[in-house]
Protein backbone atom coordinates (compact mmCIF):
# COMPACT_ATOMS: atom_id res chain seq x y z
CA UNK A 1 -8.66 -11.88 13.03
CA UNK A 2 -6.99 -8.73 14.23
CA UNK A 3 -6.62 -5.48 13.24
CA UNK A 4 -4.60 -2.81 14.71
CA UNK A 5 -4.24 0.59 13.05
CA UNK A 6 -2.01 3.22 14.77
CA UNK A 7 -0.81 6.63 13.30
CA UNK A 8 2.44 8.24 13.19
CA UNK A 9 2.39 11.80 11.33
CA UNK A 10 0.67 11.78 8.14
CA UNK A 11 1.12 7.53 7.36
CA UNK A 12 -1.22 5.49 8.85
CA UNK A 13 0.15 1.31 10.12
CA UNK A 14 -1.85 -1.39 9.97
CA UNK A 15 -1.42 -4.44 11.44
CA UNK A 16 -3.71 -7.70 10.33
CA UNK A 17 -3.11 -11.00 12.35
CA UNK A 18 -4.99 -13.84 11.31
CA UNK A 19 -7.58 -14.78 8.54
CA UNK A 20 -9.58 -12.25 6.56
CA UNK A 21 -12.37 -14.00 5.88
CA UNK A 22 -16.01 -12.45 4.40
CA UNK A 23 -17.00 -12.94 8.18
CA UNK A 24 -14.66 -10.64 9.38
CA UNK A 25 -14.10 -7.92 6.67
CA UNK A 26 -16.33 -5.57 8.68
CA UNK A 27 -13.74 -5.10 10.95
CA UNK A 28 -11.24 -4.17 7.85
CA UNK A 29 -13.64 -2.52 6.61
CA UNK A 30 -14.26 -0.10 9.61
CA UNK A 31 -10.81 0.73 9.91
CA UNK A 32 -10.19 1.18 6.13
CA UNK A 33 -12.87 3.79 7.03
CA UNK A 34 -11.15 5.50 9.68
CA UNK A 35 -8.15 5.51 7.50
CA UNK A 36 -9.77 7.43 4.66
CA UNK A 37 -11.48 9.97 7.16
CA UNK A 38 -8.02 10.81 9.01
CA UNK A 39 -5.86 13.06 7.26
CA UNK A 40 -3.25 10.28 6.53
CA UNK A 41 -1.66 10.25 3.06
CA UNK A 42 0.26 6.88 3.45
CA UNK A 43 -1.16 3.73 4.38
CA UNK A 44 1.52 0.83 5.35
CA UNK A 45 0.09 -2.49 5.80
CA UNK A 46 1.67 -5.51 8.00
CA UNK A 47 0.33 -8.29 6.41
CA UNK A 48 3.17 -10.54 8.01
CA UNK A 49 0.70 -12.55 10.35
CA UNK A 50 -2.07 -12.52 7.90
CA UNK A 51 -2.51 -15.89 6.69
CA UNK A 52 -4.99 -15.97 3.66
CA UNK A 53 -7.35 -13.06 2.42
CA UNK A 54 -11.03 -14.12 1.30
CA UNK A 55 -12.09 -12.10 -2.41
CA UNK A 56 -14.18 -9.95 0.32
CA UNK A 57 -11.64 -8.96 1.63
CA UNK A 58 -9.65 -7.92 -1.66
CA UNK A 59 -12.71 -6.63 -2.69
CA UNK A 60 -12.35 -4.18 0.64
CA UNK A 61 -9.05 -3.22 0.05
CA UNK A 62 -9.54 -2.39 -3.72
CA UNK A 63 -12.23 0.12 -2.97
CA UNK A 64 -10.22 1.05 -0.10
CA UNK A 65 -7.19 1.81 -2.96
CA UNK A 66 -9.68 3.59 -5.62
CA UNK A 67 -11.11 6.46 -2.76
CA UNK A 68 -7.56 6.42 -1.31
CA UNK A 69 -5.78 7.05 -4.35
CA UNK A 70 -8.20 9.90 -5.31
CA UNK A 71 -7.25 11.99 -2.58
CA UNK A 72 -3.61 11.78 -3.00
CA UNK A 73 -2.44 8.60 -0.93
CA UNK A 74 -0.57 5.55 -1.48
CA UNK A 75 -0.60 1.98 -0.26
CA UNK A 76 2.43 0.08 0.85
CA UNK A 77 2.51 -3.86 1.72
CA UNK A 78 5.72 -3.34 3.92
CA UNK A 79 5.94 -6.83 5.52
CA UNK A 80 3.65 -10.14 4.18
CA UNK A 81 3.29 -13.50 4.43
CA UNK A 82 4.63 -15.98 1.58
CA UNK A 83 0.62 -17.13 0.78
CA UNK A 84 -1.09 -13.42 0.97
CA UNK A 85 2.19 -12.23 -1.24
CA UNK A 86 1.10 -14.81 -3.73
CA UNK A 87 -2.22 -14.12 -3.70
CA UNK A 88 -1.29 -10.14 -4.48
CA UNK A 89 1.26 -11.53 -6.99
CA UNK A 90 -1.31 -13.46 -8.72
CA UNK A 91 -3.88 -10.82 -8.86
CA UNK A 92 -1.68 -8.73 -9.78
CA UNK A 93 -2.53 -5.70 -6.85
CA UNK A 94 1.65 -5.64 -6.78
CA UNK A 95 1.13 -3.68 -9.80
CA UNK A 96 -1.35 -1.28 -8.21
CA UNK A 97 1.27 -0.91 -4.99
CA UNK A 98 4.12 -2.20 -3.23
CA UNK A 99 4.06 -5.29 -1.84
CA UNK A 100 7.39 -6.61 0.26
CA UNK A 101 7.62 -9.99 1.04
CA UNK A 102 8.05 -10.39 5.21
């Protein structure tokens, strides 16, 4: 897995290629971190080459939304992958924030 995380103004992109898996969430997890301690207010996620998400990494990414939330950002899904969008669908996190099917 992948994960590249660029800024342009005040949103933050990030890009995840490959599997999430509990294995690998550190690496999320690290740049969910550097995420919360820029001064970005928008986070949008490419999820396009993602291909599944373990519960670890959910997990990640709801804390991540809880902290981010609290100081005034939002979460956008702009591109995902037919499985990860059901996933989101299912748990409902589409409810939580935007989630566009790639």
């Amino acid at each position: 897995m992948n994960v590249e995380l660029t800024y342009d103004g005040k949103t933050a992109v990030m890009k995840i290629d490959g599997i999430l898996t509990s294995d690998n969430s550190y690496i999320l997890q690290d740049r969910l971190n550097e995420v919360l301690k820029s001064e970005a207010s928008v986070l949008e996620m490419d999820l396009l080459e993602c291909r599944n998400i373990s519960s670890t990494g959910i997990g990640k990414i709801l804390l991540f939304y809880k902290d981010f939330i609290a100081k005034g950002g939002e979460i956008e899904v702009v591109r995902c992958s037919h499985g990860v969008y059901e996933l989101f669908s299912m748990l409902k996190l589409n409810q939580l924030f935007t989630v566009n099917l790639g």
